[in-house]
C-alpha atoms as a PDB file:
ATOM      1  CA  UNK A   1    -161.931-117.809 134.961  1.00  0.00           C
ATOM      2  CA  UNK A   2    -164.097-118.128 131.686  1.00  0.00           C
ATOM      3  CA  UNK A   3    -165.330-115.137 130.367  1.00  0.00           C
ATOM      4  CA  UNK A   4    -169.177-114.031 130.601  1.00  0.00           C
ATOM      5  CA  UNK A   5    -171.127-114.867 127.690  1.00  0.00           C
ATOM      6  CA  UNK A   6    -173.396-112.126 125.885  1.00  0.00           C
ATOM      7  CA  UNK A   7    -176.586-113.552 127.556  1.00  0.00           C
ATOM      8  CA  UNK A   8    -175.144-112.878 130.786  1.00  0.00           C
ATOM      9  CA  UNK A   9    -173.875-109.309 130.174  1.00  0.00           C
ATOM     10  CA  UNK A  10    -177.221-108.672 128.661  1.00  0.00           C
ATOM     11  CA  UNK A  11    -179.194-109.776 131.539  1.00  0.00           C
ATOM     12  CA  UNK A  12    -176.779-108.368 134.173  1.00  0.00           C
ATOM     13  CA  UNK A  13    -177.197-104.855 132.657  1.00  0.00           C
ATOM     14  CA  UNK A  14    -180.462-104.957 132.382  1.00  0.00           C
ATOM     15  CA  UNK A  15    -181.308-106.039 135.724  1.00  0.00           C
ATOM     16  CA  UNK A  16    -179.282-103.280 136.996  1.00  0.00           C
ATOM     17  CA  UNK A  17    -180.709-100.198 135.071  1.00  0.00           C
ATOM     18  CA  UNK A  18    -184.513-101.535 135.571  1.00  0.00           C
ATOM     19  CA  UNK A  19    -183.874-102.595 139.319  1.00  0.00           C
ATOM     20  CA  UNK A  20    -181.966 -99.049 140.218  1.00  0.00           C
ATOM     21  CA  UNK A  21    -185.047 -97.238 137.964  1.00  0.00           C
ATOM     22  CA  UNK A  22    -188.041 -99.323 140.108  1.00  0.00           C
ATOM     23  CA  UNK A  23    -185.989 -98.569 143.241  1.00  0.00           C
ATOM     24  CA  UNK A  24    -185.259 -94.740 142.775  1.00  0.00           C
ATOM     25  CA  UNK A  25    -189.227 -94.418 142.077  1.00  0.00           C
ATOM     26  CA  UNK A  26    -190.866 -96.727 144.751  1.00  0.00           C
ATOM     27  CA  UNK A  27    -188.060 -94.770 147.177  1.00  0.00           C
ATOM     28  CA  UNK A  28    -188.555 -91.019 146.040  1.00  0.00           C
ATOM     29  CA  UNK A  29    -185.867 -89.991 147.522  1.00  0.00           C
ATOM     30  CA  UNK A  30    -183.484 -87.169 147.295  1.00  0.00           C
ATOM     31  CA  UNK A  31    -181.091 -88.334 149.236  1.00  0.00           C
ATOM     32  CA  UNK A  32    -177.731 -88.877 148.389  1.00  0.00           C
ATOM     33  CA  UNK A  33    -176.664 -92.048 150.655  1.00  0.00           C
ATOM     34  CA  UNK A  34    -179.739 -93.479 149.798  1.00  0.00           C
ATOM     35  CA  UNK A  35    -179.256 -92.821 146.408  1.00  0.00           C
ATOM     36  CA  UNK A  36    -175.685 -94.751 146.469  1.00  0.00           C
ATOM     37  CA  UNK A  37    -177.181 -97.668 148.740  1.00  0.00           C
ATOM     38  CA  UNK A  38    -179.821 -98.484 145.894  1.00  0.00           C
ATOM     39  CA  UNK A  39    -177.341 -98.022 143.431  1.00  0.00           C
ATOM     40  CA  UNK A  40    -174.953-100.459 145.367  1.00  0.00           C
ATOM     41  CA  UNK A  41    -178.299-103.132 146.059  1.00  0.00           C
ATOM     42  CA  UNK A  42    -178.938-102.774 142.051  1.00  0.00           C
ATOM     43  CA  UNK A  43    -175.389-103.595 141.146  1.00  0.00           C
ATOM     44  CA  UNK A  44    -175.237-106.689 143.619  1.00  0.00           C
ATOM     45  CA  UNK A  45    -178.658-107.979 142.390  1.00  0.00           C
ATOM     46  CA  UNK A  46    -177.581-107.431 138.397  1.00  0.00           C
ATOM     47  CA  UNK A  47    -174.172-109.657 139.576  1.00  0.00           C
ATOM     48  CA  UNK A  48    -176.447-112.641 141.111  1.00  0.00           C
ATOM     49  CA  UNK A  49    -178.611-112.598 138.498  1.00  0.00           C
ATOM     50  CA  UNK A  50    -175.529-112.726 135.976  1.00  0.00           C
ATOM     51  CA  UNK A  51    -173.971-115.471 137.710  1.00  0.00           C
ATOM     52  CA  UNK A  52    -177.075-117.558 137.997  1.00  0.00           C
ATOM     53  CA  UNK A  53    -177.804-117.953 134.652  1.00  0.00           C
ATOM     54  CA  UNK A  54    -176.554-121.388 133.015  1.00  0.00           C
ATOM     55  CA  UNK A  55    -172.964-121.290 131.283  1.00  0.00           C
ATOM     56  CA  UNK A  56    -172.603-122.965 127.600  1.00  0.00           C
ATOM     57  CA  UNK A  57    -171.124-126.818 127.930  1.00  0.00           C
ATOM     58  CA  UNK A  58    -168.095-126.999 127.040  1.00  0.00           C
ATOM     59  CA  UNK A  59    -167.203-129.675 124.673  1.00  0.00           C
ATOM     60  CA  UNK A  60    -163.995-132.086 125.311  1.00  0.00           C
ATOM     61  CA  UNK A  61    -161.739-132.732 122.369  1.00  0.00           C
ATOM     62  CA  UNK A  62    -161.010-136.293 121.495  1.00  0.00           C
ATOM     63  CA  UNK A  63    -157.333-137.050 121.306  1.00  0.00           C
ATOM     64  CA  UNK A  64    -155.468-138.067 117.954  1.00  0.00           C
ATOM     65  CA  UNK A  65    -154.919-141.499 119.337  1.00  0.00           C
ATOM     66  CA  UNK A  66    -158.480-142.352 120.847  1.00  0.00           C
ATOM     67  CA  UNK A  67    -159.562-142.135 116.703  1.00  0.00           C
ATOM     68  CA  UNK A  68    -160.464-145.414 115.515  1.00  0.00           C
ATOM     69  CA  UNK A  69    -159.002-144.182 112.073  1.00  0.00           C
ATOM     70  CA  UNK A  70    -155.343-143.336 113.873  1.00  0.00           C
ATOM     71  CA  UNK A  71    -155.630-146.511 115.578  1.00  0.00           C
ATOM     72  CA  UNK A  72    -155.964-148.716 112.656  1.00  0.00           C
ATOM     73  CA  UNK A  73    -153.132-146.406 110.898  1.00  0.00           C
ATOM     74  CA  UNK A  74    -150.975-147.343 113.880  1.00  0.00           C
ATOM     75  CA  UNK A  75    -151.493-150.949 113.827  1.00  0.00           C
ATOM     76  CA  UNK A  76    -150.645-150.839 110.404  1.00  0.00           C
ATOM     77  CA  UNK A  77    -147.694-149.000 110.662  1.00  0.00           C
ATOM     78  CA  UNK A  78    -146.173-151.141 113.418  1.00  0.00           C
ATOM     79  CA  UNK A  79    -147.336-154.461 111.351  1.00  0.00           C
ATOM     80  CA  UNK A  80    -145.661-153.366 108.383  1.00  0.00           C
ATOM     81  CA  UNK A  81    -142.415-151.986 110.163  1.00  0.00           C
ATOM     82  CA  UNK A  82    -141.783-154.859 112.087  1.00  0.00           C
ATOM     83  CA  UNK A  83    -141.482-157.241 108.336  1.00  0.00           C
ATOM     84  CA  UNK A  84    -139.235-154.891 106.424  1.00  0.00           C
ATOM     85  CA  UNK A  85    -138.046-151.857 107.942  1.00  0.00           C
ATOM     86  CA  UNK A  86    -136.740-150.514 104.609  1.00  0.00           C
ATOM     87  CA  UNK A  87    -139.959-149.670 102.835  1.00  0.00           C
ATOM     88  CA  UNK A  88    -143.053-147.038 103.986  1.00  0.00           C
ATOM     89  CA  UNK A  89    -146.230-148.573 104.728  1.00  0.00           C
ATOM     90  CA  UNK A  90    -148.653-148.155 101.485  1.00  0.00           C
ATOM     91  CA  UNK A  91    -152.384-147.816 102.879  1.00  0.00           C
ATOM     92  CA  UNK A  92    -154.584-149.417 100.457  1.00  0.00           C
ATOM     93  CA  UNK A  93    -157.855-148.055  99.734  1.00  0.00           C
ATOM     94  CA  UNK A  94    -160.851-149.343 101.054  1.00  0.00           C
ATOM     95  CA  UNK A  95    -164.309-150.505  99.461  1.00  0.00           C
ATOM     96  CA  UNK A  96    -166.884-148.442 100.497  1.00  0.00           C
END
């Protein structure tokens, strides 16, 4: 499970304190189950507003070998080992 990112701590916590604050003074109550029933109402609403709000995209790392520079490497690796298997393949600089 991916941790929650700082935009969706911020807004949870908010939405909690101002929802339990605009709840306690609409309800003026003194209470003490009504108390806990807003305070359980303000922590459910600050969770669905947390987990509504859109989640970063996660980027997807390219392999080594989908590279176009490892691929050309590799071809001439194999070309050169398959002539002489004695020597290391020399990569020869290219004009730019």
């Amino acid at each position: 499970m991916p941790r929650p990112t700082a935009a969706q701590l911020a807004y949870g916590s908010c939405t909690v304190i101002l929802s339990t604050l605009v709840m306690l003074l609409l309800s003026q109550t003194s209470s003490a189950v009504v108390i806990a029933i807003i305070a359980v109402a303000a922590l459910v609403l600050g969770l669905l507003v947390a987990l509504t709000l859109p989640t970063p995209k996660r980027t997807v790392a390219v392999p080594a070998a989908a590279r176009p520079e490892r691929k050309r490497l590799v071809a001439a690796t194999a070309s050169s080992a398959s002539t002489d298997s004695t020597s290391e393949p020399v990569r020869q600089p290219t004009a730019s």
